[in-house]
N, C-alpha and C. Protein backbone atom coordinates (compact mmCIF):
# COMPACT_ATOMS: atom_id res chain seq x y z
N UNK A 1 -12.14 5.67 9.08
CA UNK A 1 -10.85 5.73 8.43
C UNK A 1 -10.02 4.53 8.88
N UNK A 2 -9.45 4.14 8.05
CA UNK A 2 -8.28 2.84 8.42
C UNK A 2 -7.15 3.31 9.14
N UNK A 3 -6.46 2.02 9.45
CA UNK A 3 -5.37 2.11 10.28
C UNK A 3 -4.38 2.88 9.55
N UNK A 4 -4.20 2.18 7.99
CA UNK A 4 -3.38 2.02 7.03
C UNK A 4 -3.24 3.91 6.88
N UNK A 5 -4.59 4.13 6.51
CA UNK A 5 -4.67 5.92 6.40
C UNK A 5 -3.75 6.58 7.68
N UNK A 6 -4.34 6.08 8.97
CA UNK A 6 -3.81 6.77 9.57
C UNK A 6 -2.67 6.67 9.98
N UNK A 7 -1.76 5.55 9.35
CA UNK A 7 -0.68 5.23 9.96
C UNK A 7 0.25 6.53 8.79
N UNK A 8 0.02 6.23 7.40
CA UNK A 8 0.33 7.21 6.45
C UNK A 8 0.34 8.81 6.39
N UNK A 9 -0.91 8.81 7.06
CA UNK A 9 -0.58 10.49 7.54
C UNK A 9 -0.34 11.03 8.97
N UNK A 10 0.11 9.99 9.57
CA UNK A 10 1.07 10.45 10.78
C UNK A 10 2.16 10.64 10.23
N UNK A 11 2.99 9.35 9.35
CA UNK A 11 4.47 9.34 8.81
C UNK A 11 4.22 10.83 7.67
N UNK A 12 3.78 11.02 7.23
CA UNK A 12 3.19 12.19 6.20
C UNK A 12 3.61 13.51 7.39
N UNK A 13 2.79 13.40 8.08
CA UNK A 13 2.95 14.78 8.78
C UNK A 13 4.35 14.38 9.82
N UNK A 14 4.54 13.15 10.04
CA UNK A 14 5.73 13.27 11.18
C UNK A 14 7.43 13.99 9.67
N UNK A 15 7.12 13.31 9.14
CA UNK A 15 8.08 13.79 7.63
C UNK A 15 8.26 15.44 7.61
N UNK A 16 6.75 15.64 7.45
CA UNK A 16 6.48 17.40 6.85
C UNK A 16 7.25 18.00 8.41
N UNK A 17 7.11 17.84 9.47
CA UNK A 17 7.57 18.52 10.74
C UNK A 17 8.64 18.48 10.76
N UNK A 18 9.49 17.30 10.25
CA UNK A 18 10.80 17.06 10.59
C UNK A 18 11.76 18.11 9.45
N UNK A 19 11.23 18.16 8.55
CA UNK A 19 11.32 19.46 7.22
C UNK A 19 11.37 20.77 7.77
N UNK A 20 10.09 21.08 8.19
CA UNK A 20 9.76 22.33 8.96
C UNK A 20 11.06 22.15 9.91
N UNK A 21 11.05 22.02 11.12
CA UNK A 21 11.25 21.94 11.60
C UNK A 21 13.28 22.24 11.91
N UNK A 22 13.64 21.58 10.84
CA UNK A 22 14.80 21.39 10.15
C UNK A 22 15.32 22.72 9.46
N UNK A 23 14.71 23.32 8.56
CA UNK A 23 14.74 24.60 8.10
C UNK A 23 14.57 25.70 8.36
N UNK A 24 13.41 25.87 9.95
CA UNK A 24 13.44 26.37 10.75
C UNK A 24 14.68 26.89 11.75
N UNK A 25 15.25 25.60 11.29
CA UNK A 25 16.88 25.60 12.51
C UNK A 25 17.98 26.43 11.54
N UNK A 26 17.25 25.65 10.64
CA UNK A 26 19.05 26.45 9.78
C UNK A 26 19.08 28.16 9.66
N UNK A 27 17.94 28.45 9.52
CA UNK A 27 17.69 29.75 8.98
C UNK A 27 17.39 30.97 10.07
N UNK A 28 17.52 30.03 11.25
CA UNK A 28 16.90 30.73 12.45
C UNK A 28 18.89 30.75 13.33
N UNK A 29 19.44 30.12 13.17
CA UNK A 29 20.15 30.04 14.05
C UNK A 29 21.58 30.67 13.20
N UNK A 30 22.06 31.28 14.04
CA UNK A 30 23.61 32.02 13.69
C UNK A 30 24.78 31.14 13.26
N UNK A 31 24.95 31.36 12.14
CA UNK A 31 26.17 30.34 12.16
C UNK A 31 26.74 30.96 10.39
N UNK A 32 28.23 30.29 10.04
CA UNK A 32 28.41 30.58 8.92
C UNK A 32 28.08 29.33 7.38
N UNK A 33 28.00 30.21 6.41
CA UNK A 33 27.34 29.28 5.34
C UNK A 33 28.15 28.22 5.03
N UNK A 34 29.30 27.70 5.59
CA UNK A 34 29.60 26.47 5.85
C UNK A 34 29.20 25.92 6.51
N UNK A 35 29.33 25.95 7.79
CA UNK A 35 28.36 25.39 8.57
C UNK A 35 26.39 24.90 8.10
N UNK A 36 25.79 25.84 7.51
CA UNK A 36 24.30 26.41 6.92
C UNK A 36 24.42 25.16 5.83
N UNK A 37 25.56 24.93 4.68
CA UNK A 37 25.45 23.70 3.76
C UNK A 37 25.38 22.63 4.16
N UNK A 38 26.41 22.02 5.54
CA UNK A 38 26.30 21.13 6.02
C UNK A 38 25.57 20.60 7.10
N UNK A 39 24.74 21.24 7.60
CA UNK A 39 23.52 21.04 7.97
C UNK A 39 22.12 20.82 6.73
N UNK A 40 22.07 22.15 5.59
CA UNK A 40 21.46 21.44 4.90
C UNK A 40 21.73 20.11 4.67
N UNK A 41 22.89 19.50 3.90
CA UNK A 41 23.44 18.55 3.49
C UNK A 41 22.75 17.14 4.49
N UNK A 42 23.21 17.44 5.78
CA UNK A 42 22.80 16.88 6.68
C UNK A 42 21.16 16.22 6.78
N UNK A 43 20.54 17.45 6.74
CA UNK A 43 19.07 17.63 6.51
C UNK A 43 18.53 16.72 5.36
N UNK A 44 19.48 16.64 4.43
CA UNK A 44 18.61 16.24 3.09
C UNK A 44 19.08 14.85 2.79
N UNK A 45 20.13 14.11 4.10
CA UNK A 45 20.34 12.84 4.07
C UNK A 45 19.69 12.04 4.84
N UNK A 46 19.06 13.11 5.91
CA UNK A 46 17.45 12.67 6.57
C UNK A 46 16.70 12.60 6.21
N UNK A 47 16.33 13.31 5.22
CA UNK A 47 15.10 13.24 4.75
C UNK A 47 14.78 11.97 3.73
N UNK A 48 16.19 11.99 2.86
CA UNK A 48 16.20 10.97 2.29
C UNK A 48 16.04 9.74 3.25
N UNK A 49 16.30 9.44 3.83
CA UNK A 49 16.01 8.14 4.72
C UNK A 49 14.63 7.81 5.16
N UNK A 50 14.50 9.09 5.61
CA UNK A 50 13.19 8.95 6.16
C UNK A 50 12.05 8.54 4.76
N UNK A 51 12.24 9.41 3.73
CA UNK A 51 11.55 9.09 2.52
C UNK A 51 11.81 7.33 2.21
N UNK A 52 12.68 7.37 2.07
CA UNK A 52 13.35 5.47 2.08
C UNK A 52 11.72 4.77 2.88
N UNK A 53 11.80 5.18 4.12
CA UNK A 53 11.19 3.98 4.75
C UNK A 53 9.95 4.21 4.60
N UNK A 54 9.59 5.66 4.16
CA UNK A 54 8.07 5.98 4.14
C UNK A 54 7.66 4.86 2.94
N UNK A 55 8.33 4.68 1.47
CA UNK A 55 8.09 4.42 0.51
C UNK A 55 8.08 2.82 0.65
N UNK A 56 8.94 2.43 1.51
CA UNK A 56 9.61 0.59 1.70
C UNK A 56 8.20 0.57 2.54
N UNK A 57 7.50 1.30 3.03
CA UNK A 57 6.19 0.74 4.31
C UNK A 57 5.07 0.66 3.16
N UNK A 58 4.99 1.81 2.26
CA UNK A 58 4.07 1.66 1.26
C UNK A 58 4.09 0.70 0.32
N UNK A 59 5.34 0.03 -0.57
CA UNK A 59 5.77 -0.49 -1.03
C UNK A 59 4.83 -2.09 -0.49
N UNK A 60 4.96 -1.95 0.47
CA UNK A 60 5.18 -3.16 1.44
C UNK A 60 3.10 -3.45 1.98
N UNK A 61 2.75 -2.58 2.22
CA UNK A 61 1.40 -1.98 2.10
C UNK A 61 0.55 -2.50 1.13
N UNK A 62 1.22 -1.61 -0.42
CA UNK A 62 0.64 -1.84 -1.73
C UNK A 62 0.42 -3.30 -2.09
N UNK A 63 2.39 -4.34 -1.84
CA UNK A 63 1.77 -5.62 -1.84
C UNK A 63 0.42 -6.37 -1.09
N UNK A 64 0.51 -6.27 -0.05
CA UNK A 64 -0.62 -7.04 0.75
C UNK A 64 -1.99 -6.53 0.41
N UNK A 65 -2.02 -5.66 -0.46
CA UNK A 65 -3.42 -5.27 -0.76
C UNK A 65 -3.46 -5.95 -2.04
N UNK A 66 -2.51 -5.89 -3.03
CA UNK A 66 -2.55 -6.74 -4.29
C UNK A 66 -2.70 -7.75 -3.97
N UNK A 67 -1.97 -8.92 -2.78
CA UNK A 67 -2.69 -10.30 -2.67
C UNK A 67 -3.84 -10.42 -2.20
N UNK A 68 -4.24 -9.49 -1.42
CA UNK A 68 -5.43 -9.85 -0.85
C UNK A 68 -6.49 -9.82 -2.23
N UNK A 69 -6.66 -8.85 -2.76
CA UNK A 69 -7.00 -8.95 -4.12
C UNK A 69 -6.95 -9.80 -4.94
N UNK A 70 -5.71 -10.28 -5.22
CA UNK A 70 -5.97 -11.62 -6.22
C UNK A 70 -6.67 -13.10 -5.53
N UNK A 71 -6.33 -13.37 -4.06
CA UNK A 71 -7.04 -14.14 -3.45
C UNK A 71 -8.42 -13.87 -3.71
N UNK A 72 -8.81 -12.72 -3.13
CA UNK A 72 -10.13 -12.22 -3.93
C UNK A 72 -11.35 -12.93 -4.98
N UNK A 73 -10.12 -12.40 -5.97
CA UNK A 73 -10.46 -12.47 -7.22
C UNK A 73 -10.74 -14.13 -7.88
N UNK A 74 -9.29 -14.75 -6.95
CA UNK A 74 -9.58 -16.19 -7.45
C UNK A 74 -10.31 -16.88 -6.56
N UNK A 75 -10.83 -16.14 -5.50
CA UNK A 75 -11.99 -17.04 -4.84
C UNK A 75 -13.22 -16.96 -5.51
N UNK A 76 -13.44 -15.78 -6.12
CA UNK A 76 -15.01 -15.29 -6.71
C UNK A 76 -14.66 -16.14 -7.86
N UNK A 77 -13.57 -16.09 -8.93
CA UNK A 77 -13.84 -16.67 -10.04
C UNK A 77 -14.05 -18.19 -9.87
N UNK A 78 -13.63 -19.35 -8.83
CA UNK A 78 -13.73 -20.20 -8.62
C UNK A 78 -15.35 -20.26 -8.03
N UNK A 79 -15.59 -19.79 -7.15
CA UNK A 79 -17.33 -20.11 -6.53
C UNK A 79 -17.97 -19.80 -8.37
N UNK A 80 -17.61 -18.78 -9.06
CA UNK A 80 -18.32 -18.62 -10.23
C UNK A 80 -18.56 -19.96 -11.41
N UNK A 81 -17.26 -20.60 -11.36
CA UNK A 81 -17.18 -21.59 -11.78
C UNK A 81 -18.09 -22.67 -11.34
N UNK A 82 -17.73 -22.71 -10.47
CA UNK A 82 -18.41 -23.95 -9.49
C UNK A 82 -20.10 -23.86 -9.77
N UNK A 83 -20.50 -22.39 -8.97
CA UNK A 83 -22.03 -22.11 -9.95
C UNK A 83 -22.38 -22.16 -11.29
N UNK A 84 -21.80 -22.39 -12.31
CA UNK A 84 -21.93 -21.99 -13.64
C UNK A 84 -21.77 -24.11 -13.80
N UNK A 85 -21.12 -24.48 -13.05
CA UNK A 85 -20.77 -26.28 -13.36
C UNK A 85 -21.93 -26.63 -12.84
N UNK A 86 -22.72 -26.38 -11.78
CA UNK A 86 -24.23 -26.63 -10.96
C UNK A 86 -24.98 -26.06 -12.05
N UNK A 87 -25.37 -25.52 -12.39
CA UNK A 87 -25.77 -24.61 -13.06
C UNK A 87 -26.49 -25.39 -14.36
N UNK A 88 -24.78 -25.97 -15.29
CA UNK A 88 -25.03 -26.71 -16.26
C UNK A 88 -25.28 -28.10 -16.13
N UNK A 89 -25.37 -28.54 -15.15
CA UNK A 89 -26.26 -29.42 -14.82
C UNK A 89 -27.29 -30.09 -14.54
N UNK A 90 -27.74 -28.85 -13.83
CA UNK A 90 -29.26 -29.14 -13.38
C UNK A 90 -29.80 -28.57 -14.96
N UNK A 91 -29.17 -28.22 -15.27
CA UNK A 91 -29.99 -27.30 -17.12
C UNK A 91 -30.26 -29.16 -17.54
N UNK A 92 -28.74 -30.03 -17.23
CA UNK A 92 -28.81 -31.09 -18.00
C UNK A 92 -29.72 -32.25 -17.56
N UNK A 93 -29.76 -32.08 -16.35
CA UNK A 93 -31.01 -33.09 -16.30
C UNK A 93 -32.68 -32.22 -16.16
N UNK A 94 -32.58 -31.30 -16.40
CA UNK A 94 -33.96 -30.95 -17.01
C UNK A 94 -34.11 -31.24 -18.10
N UNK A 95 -32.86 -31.15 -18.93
CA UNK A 95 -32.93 -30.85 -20.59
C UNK A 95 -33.31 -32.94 -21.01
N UNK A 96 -33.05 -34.18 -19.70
CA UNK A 96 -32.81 -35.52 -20.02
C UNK A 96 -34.22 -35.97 -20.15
């Protein structure tokens, strides 16, 4: 397994705990439903953040796999070239 995997489902599960974990509190602990909203409230401006950076790491991830890819791609299509120019050459001095 890659780094990349495992870096994703640590933040994956460190996310899901912090949820748990979070809702666990509200629902477990005494308090009045003012208090209970603004903790949700609270809760769900964490999460949003945390979602923020999960997505900006993937985001960020996804690019470097697309360049590596097109580097890739334009290395193979260039050696292809290059073989296909050898190629028609030696055809041409067989063909002389």
């Amino acid at each position: 397994m890659s780094e990349n995997q495992n870096n994703g489902r640590f933040a994956g599960g460190f996310i899901f705990g912090i949820i748990v974990g979070a809702i666990a509190g509200l629902f477990l602990a005494p308090q009045t439903g003012e208090e209970t909203r603004k903790k949700l409230q609270e809760t769900a401006e964490e999460f949003k953040k945390q979602m923020t950076k999960v997505a900006d790491k993937l985001k960020e991830e996804t690019n470097q796999v697309i360049e590596k890819g097109k580097s890739f791609l334009e290395e193979k299509l260039e050696t292809n070239k290059n073989e296909n120019n050898d190629s028609s050459n030696n055809q041409e001095s067989v063909n002389k």
